[in-house]
C-alpha atoms as a PDB file:
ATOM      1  CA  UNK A   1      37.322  -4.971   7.743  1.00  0.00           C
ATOM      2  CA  UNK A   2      38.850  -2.826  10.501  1.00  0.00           C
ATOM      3  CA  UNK A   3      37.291   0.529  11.540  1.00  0.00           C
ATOM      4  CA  UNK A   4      38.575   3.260   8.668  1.00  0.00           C
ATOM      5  CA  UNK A   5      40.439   6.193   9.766  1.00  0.00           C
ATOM      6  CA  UNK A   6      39.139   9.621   9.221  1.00  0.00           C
ATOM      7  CA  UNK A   7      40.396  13.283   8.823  1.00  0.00           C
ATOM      8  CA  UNK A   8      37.548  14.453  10.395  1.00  0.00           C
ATOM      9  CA  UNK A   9      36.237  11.751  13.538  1.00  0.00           C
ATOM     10  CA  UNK A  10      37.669  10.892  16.357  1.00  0.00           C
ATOM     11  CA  UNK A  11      37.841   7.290  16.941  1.00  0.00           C
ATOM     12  CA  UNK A  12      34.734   5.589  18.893  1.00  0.00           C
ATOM     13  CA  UNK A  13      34.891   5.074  22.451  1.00  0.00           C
ATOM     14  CA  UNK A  14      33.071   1.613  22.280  1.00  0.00           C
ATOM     15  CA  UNK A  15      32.949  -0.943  19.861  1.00  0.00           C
ATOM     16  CA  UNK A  16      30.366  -3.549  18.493  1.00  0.00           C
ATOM     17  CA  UNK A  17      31.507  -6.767  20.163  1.00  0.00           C
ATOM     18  CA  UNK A  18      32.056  -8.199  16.893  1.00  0.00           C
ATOM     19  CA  UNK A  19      30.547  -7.656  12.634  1.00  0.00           C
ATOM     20  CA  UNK A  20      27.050  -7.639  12.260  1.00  0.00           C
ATOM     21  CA  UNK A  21      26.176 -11.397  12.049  1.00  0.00           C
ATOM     22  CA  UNK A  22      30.064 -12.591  11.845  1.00  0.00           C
ATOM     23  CA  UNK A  23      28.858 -14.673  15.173  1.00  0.00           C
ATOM     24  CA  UNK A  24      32.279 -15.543  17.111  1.00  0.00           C
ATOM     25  CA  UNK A  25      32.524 -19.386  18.283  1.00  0.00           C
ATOM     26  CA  UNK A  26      32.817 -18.390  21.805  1.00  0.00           C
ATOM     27  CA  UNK A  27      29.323 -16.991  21.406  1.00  0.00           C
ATOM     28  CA  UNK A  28      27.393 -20.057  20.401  1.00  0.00           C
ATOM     29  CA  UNK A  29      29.599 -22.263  22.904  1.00  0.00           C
ATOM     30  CA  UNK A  30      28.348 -20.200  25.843  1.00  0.00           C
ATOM     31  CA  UNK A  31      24.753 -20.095  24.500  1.00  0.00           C
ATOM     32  CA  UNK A  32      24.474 -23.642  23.965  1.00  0.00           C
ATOM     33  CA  UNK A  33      25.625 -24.094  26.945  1.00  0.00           C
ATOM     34  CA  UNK A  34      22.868 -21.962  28.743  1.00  0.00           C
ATOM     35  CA  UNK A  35      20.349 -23.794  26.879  1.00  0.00           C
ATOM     36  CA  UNK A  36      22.268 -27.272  27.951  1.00  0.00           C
ATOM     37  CA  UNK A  37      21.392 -25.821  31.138  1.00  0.00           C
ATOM     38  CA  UNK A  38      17.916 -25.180  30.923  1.00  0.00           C
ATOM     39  CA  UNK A  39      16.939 -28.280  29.402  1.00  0.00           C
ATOM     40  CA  UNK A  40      18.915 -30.266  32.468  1.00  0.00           C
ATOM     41  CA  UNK A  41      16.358 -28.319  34.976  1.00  0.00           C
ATOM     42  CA  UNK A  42      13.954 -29.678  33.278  1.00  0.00           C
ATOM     43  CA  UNK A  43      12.457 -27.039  30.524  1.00  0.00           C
ATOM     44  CA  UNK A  44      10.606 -28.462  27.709  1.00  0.00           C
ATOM     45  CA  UNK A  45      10.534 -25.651  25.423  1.00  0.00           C
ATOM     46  CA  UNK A  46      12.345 -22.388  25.155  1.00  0.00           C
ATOM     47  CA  UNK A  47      10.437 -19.058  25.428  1.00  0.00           C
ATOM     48  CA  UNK A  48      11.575 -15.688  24.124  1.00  0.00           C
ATOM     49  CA  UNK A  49      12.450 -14.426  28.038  1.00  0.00           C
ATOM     50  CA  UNK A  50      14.819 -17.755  28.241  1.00  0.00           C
ATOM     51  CA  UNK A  51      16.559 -16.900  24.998  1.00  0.00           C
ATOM     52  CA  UNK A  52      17.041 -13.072  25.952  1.00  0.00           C
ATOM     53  CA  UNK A  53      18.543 -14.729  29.361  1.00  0.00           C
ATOM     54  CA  UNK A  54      20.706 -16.493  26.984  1.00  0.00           C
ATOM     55  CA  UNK A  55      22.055 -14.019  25.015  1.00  0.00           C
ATOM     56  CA  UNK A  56      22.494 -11.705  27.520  1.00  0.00           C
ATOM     57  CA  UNK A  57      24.800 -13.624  29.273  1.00  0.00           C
ATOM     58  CA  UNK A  58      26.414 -15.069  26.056  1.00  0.00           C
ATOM     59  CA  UNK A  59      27.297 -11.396  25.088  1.00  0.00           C
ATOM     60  CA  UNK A  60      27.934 -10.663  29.268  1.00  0.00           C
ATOM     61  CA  UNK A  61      25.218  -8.140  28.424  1.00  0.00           C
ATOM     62  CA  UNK A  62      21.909  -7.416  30.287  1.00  0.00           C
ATOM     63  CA  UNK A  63      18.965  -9.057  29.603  1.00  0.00           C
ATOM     64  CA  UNK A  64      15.890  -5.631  29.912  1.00  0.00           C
ATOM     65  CA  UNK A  65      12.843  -7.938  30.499  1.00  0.00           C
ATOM     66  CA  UNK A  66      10.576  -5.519  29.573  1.00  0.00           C
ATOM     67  CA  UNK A  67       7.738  -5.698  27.300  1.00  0.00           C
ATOM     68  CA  UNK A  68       7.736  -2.455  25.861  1.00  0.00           C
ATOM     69  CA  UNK A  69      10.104  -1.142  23.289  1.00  0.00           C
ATOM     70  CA  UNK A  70      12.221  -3.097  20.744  1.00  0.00           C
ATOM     71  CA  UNK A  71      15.129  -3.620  22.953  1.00  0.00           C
ATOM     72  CA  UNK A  72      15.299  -6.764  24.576  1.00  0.00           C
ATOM     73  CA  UNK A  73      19.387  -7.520  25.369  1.00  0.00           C
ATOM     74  CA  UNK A  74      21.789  -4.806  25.693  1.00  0.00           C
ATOM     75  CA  UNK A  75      25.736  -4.146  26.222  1.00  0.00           C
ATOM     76  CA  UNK A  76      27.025  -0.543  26.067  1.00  0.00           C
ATOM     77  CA  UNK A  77      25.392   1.523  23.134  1.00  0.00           C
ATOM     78  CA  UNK A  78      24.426  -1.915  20.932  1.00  0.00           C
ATOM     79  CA  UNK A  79      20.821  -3.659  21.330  1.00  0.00           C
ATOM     80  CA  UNK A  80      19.558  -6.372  19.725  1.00  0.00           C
ATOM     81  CA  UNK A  81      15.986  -7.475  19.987  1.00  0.00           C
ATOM     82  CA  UNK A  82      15.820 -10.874  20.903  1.00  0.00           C
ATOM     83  CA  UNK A  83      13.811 -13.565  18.495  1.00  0.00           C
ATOM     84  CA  UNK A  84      12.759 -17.704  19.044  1.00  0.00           C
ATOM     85  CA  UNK A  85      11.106 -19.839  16.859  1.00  0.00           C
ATOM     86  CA  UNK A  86       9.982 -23.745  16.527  1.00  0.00           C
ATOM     87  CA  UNK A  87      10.890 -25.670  13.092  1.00  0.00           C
ATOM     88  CA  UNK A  88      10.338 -29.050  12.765  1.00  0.00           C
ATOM     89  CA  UNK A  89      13.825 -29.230  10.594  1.00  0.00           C
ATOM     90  CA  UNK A  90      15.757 -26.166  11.198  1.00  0.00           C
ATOM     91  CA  UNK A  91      18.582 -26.971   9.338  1.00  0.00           C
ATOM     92  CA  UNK A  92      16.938 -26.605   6.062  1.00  0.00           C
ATOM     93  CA  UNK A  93      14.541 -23.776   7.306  1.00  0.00           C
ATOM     94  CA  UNK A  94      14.820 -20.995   4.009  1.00  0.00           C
ATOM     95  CA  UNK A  95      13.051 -18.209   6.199  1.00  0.00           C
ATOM     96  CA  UNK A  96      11.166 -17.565   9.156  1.00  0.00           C
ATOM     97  CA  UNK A  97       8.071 -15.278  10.361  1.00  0.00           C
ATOM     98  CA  UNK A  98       9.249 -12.856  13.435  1.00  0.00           C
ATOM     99  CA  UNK A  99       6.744 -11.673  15.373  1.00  0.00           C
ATOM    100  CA  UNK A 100       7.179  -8.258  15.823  1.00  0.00           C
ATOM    101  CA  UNK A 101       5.074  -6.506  18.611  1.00  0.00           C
ATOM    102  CA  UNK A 102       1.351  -5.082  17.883  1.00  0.00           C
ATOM    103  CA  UNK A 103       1.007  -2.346  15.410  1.00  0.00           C
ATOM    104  CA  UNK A 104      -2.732  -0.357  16.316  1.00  0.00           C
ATOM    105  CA  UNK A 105      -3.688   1.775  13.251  1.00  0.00           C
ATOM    106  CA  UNK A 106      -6.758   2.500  14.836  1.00  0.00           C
ATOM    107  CA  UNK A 107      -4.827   3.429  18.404  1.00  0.00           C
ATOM    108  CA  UNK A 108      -2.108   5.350  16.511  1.00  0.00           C
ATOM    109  CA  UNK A 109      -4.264   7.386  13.747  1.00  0.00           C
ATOM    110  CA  UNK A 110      -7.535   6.282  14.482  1.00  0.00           C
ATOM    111  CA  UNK A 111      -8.419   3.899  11.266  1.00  0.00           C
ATOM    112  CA  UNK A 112     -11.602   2.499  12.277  1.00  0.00           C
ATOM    113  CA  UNK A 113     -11.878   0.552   9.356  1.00  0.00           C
ATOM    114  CA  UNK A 114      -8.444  -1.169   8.125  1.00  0.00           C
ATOM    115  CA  UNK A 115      -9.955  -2.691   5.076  1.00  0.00           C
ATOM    116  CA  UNK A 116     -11.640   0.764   4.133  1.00  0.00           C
ATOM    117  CA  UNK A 117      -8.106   1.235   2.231  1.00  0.00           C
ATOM    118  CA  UNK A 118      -5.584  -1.214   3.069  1.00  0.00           C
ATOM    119  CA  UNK A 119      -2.603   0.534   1.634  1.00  0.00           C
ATOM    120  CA  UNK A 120      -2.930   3.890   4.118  1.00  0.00           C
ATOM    121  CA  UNK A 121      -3.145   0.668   6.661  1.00  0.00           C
ATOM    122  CA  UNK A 122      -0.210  -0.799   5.634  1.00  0.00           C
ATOM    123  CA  UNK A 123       1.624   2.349   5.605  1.00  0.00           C
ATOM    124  CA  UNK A 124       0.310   3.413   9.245  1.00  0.00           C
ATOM    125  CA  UNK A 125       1.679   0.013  10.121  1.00  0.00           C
ATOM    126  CA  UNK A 126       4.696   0.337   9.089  1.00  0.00           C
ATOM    127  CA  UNK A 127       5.376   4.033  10.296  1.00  0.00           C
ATOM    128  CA  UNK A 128       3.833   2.079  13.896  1.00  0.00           C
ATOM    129  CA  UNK A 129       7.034  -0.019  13.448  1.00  0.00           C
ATOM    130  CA  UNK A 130       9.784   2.939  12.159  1.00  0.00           C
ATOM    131  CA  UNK A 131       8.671   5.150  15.159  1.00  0.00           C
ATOM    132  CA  UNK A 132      10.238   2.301  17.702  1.00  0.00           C
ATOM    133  CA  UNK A 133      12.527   1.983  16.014  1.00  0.00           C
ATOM    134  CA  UNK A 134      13.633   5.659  16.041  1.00  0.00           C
ATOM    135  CA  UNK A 135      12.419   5.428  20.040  1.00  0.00           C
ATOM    136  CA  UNK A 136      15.339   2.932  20.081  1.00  0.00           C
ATOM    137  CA  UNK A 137      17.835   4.905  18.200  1.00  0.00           C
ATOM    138  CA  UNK A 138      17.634   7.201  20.905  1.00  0.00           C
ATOM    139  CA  UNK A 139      19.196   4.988  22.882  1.00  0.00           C
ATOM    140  CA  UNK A 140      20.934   3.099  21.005  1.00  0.00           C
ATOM    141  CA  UNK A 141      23.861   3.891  18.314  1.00  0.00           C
ATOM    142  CA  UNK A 142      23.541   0.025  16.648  1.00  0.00           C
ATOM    143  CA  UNK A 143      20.129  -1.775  16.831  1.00  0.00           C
ATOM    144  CA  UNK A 144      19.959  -5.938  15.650  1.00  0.00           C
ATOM    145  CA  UNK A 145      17.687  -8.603  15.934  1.00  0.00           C
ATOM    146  CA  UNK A 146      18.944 -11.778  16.887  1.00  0.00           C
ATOM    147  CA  UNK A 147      17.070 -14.863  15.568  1.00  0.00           C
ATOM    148  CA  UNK A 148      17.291 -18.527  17.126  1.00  0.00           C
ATOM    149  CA  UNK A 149      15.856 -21.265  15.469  1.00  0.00           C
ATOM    150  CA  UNK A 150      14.867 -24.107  17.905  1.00  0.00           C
ATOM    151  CA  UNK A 151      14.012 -27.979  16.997  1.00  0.00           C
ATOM    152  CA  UNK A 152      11.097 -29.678  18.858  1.00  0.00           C
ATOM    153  CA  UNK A 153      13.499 -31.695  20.938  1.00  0.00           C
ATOM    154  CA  UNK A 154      15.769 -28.650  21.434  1.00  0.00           C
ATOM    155  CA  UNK A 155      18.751 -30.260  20.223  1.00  0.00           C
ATOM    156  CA  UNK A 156      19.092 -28.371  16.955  1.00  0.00           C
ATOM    157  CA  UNK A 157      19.384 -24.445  16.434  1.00  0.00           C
ATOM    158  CA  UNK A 158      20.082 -21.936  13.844  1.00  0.00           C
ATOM    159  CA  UNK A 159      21.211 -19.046  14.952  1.00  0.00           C
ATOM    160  CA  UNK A 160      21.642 -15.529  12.571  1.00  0.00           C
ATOM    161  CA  UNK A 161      21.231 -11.540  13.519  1.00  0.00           C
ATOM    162  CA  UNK A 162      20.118  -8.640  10.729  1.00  0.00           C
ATOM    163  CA  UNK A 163      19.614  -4.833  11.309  1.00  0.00           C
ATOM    164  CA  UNK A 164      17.084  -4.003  12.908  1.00  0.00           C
ATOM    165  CA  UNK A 165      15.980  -0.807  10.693  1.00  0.00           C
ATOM    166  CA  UNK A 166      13.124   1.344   9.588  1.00  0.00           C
ATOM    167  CA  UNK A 167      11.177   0.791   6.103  1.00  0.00           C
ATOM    168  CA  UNK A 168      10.321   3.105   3.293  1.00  0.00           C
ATOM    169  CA  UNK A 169       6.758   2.954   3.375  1.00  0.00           C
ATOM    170  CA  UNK A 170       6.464   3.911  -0.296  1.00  0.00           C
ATOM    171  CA  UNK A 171       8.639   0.489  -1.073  1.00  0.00           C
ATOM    172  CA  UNK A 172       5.667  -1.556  -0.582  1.00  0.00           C
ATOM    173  CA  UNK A 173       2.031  -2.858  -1.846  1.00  0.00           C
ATOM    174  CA  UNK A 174      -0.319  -4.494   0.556  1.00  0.00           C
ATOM    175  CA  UNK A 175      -3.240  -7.593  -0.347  1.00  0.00           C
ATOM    176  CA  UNK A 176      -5.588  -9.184   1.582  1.00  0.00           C
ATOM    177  CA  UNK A 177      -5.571 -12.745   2.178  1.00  0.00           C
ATOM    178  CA  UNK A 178      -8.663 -15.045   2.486  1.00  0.00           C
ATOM    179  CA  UNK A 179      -8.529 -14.695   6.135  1.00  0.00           C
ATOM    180  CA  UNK A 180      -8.577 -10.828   6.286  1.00  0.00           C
ATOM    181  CA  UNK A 181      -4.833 -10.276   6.865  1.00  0.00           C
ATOM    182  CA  UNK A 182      -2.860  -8.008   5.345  1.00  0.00           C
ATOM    183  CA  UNK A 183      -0.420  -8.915   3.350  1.00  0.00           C
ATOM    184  CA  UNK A 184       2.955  -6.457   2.426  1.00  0.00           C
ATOM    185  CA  UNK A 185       4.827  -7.271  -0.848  1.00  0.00           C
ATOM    186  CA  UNK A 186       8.011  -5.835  -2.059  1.00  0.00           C
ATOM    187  CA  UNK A 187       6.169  -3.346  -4.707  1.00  0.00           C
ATOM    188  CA  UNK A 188       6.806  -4.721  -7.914  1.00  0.00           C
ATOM    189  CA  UNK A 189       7.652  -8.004  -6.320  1.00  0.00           C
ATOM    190  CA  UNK A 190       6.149 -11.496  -5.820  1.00  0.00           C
ATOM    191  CA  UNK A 191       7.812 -11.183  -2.158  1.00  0.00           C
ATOM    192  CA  UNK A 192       6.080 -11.135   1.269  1.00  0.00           C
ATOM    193  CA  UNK A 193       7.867  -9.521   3.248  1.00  0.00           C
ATOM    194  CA  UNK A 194       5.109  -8.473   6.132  1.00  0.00           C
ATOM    195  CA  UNK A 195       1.680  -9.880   7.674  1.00  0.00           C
ATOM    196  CA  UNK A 196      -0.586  -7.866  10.003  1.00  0.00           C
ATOM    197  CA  UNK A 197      -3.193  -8.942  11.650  1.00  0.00           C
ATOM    198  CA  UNK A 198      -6.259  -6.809  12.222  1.00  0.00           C
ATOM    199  CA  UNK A 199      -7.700  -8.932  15.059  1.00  0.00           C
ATOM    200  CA  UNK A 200      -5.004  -8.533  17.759  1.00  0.00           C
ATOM    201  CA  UNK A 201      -2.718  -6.228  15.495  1.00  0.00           C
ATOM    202  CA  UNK A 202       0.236  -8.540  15.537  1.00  0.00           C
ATOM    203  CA  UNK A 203       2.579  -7.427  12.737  1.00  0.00           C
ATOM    204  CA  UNK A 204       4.711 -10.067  11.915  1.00  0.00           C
ATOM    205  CA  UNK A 205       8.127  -9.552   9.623  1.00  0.00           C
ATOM    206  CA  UNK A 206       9.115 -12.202   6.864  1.00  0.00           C
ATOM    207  CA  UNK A 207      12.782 -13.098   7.160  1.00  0.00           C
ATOM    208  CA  UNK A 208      15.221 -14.754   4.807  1.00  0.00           C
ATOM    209  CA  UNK A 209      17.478 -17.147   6.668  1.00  0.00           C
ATOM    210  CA  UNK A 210      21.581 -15.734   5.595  1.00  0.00           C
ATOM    211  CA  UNK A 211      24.171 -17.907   4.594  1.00  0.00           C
ATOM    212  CA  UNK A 212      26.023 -17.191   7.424  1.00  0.00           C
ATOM    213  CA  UNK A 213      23.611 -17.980   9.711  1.00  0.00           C
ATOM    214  CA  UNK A 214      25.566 -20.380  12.706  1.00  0.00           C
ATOM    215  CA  UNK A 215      24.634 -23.783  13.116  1.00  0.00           C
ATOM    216  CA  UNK A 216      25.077 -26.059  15.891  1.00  0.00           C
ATOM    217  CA  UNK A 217      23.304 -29.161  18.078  1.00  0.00           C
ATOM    218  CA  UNK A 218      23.611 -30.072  21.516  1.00  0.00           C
ATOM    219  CA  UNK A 219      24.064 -33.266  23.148  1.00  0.00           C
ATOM    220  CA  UNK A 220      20.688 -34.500  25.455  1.00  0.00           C
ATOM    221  CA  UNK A 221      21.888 -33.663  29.232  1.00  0.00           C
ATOM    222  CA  UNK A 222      20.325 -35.717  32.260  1.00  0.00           C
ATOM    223  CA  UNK A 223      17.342 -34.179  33.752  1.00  0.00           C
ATOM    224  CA  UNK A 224      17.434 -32.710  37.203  1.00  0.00           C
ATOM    225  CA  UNK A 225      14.989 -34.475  39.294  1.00  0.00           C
ATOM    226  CA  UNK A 226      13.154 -32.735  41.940  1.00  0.00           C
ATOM    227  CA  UNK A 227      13.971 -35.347  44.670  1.00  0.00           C
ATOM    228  CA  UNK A 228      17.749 -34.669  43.902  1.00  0.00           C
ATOM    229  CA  UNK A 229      17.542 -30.637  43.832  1.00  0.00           C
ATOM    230  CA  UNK A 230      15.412 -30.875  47.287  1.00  0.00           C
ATOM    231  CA  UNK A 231      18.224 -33.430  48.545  1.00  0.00           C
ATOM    232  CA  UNK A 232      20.697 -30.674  47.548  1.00  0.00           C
ATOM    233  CA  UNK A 233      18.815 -27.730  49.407  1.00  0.00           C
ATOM    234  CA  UNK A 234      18.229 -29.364  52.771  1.00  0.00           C
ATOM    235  CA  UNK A 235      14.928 -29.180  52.207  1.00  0.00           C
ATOM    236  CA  UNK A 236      12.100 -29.824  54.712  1.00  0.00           C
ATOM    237  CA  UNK A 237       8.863 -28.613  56.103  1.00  0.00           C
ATOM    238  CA  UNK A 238      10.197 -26.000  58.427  1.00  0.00           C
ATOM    239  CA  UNK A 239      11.186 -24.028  54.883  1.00  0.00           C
ATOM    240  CA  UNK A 240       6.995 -23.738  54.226  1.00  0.00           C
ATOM    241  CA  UNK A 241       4.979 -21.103  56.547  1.00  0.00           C
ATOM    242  CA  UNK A 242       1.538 -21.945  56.999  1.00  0.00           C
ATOM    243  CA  UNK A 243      -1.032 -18.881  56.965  1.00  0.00           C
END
């Protein structure tokens, strides 16, 4: 649906680029073609760096490289935080487990002991997560996470975005599993939904896989040899200093 009209608002000076996972063709041509590329220099897998190279320049946005902050890709007043992950079959992948930054309860309000009473924990997690997130709605009018789901042989991908958003704390129960994670359920719910991790403090978001999500494969390119690039460059010794 178009923008509605108001009595009271003046129009927006930007616009999203397009609907909130309504992924345009033109999109998933130009990253598959990035990734085409990448595998013809001779890549073997693709990290989360490659695919926020990828989408930036699908989206002719700018890639932030930084490792701080939930913001990975940006274009005007819209971010999206920029997600990879392996599946052995990604077709008929149902969800997927994003990780999500580290979450310090014991930096951030000093719990010593997260198992003392895990559901404080799992609530000083989550109000880790909802403060960058409103960090990044400083910034930011629009905030998404875009998800790419990557074969082994890198010829198969599902790709899907969702809003990147804060939780209510009070919506959920935590559990600990036989490893000494914490688990976070929808309250009332047999549904995981989050995992942290007291050793390392990775919190880690469970994600159901939309309908919508966009599907495609690539076809195997040729390789790039290094003999050939070299060939290409002119290369010889008088391009290495010794010291």
């Amino acid at each position: 649906m178009n923008s509605p009209k108001l009595r009271d608002s003046k129009r927006r000076k930007s616009k999203d680029p397009y609907p909130l996972n309504e992924i345009p063709d033109e999109v998933v041509y130009s990253l598959g073609g990035y990734l085409v590329y990448l595998i013809h220099i001779g890549r073997k897998d693709i990290s989360g760096d490659d695919y926020g190279d990828a989408l930036a320049d699908a989206i002719e946005g700018k890639h932030l490289a930084s490792p701080l902050g939930i913001a990975d890709v940006e274009l005007n007043h819209l971010a999206w935080s920029a997600k990879t992950v392996k599946a052995k079959y990604p077709f008929s992948q149902q969800s997927v487990r994003l990780i999500s930054g580290r979450c310090s309860p014991d930096y951030s309000y000093g719990i010593g002991d997260p198992h003392a009473d895990i559901q404080r924990t799992g609530t000083a997690v989550l109000n880790i997560w909802n403060e960058r997130v409103n960090i990044a709605q400083d910034n930011y009018s629009s905030l998404r996470t875009s998800v790419l789901i990557r074969s082994y042989d890198l010829l198969s991908y599902v790709l899907f975005e969702e809003e990147n958003h804060r939780y209510r704390t009070s919506d959920y129960e935590w559990k600990v599993n036989k490893n000494g994670n914490l688990l976070g359920y929808l309250r009332g719910k047999d549904k995981l939904c989050f995992t942290w991790q007291p050793h390392g403090s990775q919190f880690t978001v469970h994600t159901d896989i939309p309908p919508q999500a966009r599907r495609f494969k690539l076809r195997r390119p040729p390789i790039i040899s290094k003999t050939s690039v070299l060939k290409g460059l002119a290369f010889d010794k008088t391009w290495v200093s010794l010291c």
